[in-house]
N, C-alpha and C. Protein backbone atom coordinates (compact mmCIF):
# COMPACT_ATOMS: atom_id res chain seq x y z
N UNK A 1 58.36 -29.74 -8.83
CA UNK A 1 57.66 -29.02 -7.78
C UNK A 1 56.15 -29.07 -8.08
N UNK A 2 55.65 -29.78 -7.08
CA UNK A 2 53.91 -29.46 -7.48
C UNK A 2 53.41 -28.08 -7.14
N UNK A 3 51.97 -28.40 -7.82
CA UNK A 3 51.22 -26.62 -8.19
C UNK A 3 51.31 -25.67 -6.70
N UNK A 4 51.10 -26.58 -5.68
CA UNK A 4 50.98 -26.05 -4.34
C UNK A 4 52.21 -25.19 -3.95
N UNK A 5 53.43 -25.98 -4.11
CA UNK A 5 54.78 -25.17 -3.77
C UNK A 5 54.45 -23.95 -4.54
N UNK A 6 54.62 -24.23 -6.08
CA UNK A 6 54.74 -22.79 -6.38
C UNK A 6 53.91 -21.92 -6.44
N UNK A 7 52.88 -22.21 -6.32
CA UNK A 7 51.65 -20.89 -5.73
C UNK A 7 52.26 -20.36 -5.06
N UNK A 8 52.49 -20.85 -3.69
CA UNK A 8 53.20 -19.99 -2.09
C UNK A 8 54.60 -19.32 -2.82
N UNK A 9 55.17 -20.51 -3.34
CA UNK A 9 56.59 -19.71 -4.12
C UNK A 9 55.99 -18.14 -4.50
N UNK A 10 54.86 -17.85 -5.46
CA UNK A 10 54.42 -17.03 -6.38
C UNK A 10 54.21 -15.96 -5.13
N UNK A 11 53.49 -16.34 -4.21
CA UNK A 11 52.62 -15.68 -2.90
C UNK A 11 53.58 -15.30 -1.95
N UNK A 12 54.32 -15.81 -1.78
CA UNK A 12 55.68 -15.31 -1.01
C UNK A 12 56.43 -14.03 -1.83
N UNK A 13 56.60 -14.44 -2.93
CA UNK A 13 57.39 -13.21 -3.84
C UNK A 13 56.91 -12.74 -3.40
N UNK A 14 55.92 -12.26 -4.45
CA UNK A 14 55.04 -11.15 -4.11
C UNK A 14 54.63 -10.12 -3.02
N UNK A 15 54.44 -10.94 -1.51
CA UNK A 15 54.50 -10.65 -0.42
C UNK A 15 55.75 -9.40 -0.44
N UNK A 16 56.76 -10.09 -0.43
CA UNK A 16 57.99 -9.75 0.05
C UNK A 16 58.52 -8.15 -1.23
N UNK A 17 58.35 -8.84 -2.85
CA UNK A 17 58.66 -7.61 -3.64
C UNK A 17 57.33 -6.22 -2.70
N UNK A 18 55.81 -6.39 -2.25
CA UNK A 18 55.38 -5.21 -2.05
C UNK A 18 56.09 -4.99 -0.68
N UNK A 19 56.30 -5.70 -0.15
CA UNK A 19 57.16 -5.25 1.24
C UNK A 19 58.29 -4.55 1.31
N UNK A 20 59.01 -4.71 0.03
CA UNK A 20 60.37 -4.24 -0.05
C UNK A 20 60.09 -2.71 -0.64
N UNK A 21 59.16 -2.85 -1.86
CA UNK A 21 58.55 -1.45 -2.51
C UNK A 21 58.35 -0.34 -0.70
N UNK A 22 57.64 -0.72 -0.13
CA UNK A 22 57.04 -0.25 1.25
C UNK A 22 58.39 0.67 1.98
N UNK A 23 59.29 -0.58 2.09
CA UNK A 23 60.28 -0.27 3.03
C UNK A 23 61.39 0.65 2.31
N UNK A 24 61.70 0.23 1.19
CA UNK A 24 62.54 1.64 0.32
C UNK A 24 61.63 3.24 0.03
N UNK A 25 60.54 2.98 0.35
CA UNK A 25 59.83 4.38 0.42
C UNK A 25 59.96 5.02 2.00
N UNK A 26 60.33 4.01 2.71
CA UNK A 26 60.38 4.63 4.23
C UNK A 26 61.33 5.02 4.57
N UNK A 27 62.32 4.43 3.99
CA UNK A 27 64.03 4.85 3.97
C UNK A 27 64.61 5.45 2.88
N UNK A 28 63.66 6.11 2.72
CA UNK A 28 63.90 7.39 1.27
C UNK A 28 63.27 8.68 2.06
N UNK A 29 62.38 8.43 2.92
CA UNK A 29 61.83 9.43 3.56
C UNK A 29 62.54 9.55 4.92
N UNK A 30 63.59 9.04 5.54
CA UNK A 30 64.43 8.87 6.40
C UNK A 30 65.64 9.44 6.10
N UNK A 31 65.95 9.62 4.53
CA UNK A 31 67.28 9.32 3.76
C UNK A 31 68.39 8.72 4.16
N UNK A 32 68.15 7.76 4.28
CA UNK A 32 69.01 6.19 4.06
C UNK A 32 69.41 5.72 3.25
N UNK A 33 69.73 6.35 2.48
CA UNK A 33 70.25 5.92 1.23
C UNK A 33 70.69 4.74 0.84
N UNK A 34 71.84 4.11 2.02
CA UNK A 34 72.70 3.42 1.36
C UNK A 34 71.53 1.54 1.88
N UNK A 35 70.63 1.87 3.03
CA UNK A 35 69.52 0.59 3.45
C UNK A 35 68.56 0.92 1.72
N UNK A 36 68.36 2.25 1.20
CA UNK A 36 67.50 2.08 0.54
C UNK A 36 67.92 1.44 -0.90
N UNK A 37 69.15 1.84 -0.72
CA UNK A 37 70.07 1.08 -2.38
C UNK A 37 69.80 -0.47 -1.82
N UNK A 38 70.15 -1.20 -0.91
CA UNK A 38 70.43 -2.32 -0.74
C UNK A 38 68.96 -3.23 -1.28
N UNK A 39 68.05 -2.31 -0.33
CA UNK A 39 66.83 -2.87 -0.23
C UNK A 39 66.36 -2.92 -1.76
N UNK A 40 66.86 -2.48 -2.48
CA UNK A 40 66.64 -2.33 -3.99
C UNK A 40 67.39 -3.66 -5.11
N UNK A 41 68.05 -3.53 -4.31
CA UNK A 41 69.04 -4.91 -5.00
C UNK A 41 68.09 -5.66 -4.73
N UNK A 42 67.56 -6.08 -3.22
CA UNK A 42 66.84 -7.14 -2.46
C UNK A 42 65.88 -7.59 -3.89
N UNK A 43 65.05 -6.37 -4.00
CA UNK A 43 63.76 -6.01 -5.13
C UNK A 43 64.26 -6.42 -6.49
N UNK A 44 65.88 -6.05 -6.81
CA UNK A 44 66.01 -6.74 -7.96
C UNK A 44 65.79 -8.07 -8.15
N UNK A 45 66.95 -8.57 -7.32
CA UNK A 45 66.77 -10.17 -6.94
C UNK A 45 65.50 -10.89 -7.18
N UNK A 46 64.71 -10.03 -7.02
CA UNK A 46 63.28 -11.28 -6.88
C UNK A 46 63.12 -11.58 -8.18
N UNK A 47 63.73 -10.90 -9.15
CA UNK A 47 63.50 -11.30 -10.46
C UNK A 47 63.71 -12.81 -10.65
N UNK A 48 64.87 -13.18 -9.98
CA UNK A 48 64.94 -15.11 -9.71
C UNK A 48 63.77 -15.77 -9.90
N UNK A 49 63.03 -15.54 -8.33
CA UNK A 49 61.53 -16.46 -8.62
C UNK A 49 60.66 -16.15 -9.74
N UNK A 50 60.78 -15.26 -9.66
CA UNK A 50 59.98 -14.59 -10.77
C UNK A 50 60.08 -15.35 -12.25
N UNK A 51 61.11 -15.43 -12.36
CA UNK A 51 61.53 -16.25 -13.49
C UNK A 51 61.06 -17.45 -13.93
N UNK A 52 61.48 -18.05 -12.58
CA UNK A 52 61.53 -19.67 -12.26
C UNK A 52 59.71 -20.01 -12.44
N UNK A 53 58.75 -18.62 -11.64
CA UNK A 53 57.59 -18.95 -12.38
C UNK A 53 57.62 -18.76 -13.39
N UNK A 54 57.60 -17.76 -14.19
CA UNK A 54 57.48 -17.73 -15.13
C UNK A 54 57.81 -19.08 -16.40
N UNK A 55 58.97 -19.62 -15.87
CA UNK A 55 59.22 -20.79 -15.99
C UNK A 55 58.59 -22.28 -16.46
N UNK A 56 57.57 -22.43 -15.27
CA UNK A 56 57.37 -23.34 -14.74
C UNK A 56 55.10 -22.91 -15.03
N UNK A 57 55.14 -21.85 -15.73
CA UNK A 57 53.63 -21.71 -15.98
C UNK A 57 52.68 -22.72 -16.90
N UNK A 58 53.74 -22.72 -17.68
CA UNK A 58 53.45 -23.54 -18.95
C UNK A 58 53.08 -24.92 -18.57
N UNK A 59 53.39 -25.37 -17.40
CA UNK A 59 53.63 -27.13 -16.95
C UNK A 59 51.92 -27.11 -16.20
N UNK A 60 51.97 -26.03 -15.81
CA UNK A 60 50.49 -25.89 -14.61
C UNK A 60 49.58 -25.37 -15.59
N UNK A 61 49.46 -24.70 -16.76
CA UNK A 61 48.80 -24.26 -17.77
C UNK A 61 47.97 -22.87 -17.04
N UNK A 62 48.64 -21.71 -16.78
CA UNK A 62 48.66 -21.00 -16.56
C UNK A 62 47.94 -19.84 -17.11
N UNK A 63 47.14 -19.10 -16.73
CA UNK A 63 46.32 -18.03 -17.77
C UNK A 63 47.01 -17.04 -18.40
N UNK A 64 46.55 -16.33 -19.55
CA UNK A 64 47.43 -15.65 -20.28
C UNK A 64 47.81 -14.54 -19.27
N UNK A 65 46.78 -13.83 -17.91
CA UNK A 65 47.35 -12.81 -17.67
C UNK A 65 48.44 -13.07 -16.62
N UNK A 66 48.48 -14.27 -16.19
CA UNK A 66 49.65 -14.73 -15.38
C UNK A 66 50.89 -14.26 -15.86
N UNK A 67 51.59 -14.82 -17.33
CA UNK A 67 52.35 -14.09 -17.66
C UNK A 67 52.28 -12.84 -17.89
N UNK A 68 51.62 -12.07 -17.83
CA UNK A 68 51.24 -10.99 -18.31
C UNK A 68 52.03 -10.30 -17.15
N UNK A 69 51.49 -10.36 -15.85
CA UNK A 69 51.73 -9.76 -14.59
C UNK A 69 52.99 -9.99 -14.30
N UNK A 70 53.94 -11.46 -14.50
CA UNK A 70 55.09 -11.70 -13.90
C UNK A 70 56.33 -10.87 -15.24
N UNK A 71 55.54 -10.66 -16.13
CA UNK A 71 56.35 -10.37 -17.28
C UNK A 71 56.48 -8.43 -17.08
N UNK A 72 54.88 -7.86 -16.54
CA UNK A 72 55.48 -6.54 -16.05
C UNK A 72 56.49 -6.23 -14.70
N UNK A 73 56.37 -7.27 -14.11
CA UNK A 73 57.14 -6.77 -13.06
C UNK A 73 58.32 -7.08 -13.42
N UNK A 74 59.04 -8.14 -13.87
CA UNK A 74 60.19 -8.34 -14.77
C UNK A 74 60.49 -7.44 -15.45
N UNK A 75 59.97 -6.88 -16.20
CA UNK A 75 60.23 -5.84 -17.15
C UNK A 75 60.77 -4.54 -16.10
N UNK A 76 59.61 -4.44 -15.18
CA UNK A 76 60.27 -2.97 -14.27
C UNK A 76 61.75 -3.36 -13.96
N UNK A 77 61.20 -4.54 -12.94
CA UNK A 77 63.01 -4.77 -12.59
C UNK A 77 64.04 -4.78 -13.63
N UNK A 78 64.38 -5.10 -14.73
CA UNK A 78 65.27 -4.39 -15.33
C UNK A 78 65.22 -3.45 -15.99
N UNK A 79 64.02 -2.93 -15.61
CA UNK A 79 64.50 -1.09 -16.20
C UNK A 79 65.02 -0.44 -14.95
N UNK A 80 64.43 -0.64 -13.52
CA UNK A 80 65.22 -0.46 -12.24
C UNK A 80 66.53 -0.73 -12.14
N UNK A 81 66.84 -2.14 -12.91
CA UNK A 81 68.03 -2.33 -12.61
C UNK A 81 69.11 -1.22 -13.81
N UNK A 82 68.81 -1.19 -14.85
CA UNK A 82 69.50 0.27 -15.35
C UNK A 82 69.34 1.05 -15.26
N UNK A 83 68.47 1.48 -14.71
CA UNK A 83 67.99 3.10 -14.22
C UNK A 83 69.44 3.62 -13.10
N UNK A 84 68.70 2.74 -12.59
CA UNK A 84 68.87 2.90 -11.10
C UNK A 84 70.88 3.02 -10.16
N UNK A 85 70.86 1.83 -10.86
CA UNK A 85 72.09 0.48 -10.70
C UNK A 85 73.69 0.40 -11.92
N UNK A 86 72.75 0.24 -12.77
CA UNK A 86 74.22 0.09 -14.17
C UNK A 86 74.56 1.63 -14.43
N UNK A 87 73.35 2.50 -15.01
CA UNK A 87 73.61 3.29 -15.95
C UNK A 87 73.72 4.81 -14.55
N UNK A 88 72.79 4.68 -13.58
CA UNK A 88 72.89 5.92 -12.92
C UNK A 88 72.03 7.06 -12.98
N UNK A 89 71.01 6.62 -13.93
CA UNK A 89 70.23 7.76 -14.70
C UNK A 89 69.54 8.62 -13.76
N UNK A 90 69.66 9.85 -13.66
CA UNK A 90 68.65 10.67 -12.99
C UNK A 90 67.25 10.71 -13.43
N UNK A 91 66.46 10.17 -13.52
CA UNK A 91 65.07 10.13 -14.94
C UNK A 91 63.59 10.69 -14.05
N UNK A 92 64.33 10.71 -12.74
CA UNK A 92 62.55 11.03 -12.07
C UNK A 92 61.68 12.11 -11.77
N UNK A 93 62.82 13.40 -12.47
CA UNK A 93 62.40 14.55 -13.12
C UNK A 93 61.90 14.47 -14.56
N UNK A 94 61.88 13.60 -15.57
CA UNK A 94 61.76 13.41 -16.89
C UNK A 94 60.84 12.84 -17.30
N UNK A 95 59.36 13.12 -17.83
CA UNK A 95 58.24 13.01 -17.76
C UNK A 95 57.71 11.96 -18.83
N UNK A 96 58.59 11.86 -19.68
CA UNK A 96 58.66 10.68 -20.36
C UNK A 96 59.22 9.34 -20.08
N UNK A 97 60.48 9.40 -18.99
CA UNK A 97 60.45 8.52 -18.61
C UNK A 97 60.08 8.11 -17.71
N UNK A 98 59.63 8.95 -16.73
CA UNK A 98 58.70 8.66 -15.08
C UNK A 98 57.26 8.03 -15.37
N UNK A 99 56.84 8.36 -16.73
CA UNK A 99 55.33 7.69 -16.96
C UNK A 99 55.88 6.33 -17.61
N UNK A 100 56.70 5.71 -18.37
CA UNK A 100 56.69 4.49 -18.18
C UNK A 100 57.73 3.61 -16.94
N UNK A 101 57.91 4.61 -16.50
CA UNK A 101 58.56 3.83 -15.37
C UNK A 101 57.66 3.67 -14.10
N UNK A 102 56.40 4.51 -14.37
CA UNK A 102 55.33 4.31 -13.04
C UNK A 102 54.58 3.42 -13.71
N UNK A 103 54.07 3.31 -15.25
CA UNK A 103 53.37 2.48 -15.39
C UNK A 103 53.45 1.07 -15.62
N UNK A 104 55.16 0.79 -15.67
CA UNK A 104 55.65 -0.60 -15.13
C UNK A 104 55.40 -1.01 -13.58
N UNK A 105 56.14 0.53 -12.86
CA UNK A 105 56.08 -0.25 -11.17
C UNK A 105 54.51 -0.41 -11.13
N UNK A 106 53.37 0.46 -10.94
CA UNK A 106 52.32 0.03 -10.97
C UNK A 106 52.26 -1.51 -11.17
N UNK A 107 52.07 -1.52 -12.50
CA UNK A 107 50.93 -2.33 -13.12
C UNK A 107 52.10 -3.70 -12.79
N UNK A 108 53.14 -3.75 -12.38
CA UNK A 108 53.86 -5.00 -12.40
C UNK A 108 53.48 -5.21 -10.17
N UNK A 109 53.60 -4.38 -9.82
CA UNK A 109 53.19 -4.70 -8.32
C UNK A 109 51.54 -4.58 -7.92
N UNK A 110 51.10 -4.26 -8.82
CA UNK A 110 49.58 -4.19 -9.05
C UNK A 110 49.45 -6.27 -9.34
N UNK A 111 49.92 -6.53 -10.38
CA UNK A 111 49.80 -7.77 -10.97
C UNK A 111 50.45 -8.94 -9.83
N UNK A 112 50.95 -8.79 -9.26
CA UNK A 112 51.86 -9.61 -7.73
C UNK A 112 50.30 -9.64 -6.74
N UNK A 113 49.29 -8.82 -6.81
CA UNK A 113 48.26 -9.44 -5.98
C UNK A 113 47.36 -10.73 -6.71
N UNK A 114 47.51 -10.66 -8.43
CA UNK A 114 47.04 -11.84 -8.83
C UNK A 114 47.71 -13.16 -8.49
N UNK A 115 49.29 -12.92 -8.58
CA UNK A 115 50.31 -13.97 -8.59
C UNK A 115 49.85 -14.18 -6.90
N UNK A 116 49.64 -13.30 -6.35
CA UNK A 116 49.48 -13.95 -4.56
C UNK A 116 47.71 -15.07 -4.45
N UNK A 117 47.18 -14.50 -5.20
CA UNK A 117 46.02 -14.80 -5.13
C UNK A 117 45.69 -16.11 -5.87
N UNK A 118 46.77 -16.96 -6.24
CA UNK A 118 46.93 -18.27 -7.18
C UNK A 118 46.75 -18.71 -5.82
N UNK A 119 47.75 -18.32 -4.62
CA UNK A 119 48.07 -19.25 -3.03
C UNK A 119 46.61 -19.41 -2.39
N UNK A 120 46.04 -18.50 -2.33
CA UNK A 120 44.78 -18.62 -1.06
C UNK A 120 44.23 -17.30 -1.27
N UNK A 121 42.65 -17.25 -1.11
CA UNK A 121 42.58 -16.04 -0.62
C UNK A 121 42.98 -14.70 0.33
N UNK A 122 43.82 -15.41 1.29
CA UNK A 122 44.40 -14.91 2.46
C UNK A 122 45.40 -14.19 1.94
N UNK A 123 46.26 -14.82 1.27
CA UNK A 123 47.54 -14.46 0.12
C UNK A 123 47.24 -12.80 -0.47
N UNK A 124 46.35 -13.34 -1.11
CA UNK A 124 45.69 -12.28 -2.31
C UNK A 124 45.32 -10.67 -1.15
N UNK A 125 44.69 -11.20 0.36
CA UNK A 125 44.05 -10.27 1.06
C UNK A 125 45.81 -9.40 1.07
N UNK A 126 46.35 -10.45 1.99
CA UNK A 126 47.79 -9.73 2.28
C UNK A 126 48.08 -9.18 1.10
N UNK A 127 48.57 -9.56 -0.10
CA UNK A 127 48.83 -8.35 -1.05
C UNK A 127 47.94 -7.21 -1.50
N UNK A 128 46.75 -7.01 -1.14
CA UNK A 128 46.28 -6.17 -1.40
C UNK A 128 46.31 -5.04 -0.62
N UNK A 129 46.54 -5.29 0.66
CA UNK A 129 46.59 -4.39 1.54
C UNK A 129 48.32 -4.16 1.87
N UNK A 130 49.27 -5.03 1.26
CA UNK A 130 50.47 -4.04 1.29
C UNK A 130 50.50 -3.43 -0.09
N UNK A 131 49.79 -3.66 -0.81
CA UNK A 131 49.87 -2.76 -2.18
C UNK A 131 49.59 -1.51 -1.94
N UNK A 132 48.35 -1.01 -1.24
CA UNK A 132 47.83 -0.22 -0.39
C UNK A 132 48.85 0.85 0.21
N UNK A 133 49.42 0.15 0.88
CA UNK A 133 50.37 0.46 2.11
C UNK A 133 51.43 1.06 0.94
N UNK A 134 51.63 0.22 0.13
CA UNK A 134 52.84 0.55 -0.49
C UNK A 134 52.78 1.93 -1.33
N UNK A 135 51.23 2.22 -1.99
CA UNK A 135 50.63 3.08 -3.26
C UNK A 135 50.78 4.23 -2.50
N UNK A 136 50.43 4.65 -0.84
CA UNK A 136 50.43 5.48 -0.37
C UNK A 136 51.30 6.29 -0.09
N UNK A 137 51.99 4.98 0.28
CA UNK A 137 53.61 5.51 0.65
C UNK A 137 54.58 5.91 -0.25
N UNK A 138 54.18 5.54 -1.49
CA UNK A 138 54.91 6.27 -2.59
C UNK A 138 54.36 7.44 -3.16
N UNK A 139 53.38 7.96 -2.75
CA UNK A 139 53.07 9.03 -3.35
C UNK A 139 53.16 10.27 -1.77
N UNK A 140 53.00 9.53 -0.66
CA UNK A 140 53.90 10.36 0.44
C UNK A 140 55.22 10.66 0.06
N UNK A 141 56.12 9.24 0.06
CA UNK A 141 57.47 9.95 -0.57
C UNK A 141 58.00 11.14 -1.69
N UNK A 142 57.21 10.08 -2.98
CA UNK A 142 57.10 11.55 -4.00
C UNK A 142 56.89 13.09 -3.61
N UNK A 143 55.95 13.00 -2.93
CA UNK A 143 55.43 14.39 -2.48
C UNK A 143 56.11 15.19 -1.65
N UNK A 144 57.21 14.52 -0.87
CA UNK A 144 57.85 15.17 0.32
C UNK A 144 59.54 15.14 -0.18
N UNK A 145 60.00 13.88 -1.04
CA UNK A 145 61.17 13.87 -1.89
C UNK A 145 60.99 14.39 -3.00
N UNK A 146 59.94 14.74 -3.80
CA UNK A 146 60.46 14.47 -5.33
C UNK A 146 60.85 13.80 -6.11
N UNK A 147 60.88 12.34 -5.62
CA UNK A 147 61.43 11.12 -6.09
C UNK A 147 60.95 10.28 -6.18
C-alpha cells in the first residue's frame, strides 16, 4: 500500500473513532443502551486499522509521536474493551481509575487529529472539530449521567 492509501486509511479511522466517541455520548444521553454498547464494539474494532498502521509506520518512517498517538488510543481500546465488555467493571465512580481512563480516552482521541492530519489539512480540520464536538459532549453527558 503506498503512503497515500494509508494516510486516508489513518484519516478515515480517526474520522470515524471521534464520530463514534460523539454518537455513544448521544445515546447515553437518550439511554440507549443497547445502540450505545454496539456503537462501542464499532470503537473497539477500530483497533484493526489502527494496528495495521501501526504496522506499516516503520516502512514510511514515521515520527516517534505517530506511534505514540496510535499506541494511546490502542491502549484505551483495550482498557475499554475490559472495562467495559469482558470484565463488567463499574469504575466511573472510582477516581483512580476514571483519571487514567480519561487520560487514555483524551490523549488517544486527542492524538487521531495528528494521525488525520498525515491525510491533508482538511483531514486534520475535520478532526479537530469533531474532537470538539466530541470533548463537549462528553462532559454534557458526564454532567447529566454521571458517566
Amino acid at each position: 500500500m503506498d503512503i497515500n492509501k494509508v494516510n486516508f486509511l489513518g484519516a478515515f479511522t480517526a474520522v470515524i473513532i471521534l464520530s463514534l466517541c460523539s454518537m455513544i455520548f448521544i445515546f447515553r444521553l437518550l439511554s440507549y443502551q443497547k445502540v450505545e454498547y454496539w456503537l462501542g464494539i464499532i470503537l473497539i474494532l477500530s483497533a484493526i486499522p489502527l494496528a495495521y498502521l501501526l504496522f506499516t509506520a516503520n516502512q514510511f518512517q514515521r515520527p516517534t509521536i505517530y506511534y505514540v498517538q496510535i499506541g494511546i488510543m490502542i491502549g484505551f481500546l483495550i482498557l475499554e474493551l475490559f472495562l467495559d465488555y469482558v470484565y463488567k467493571i463499574e469504575f466511573r465512580n472510582n477516581t483512580r481509575i476514571i483519571i487514567i481512563y480519561l487520560g487514555l480516552f483524551f490523549g488517544g482521541t486527542g492524538g487521531m487529529i495528528g494521525i488525520a492530519a498525515q491525510a491533508s489539512k482538511l483531514w486534520m480540520i475535520a478532526a479537530i472539530i469533531l474532537f470538539l464536538i466530541m470533548m463537549i459532549l462528553s462532559f454534557i453527558q458526564r454532567a447529566i449521567t454521571g458517566m
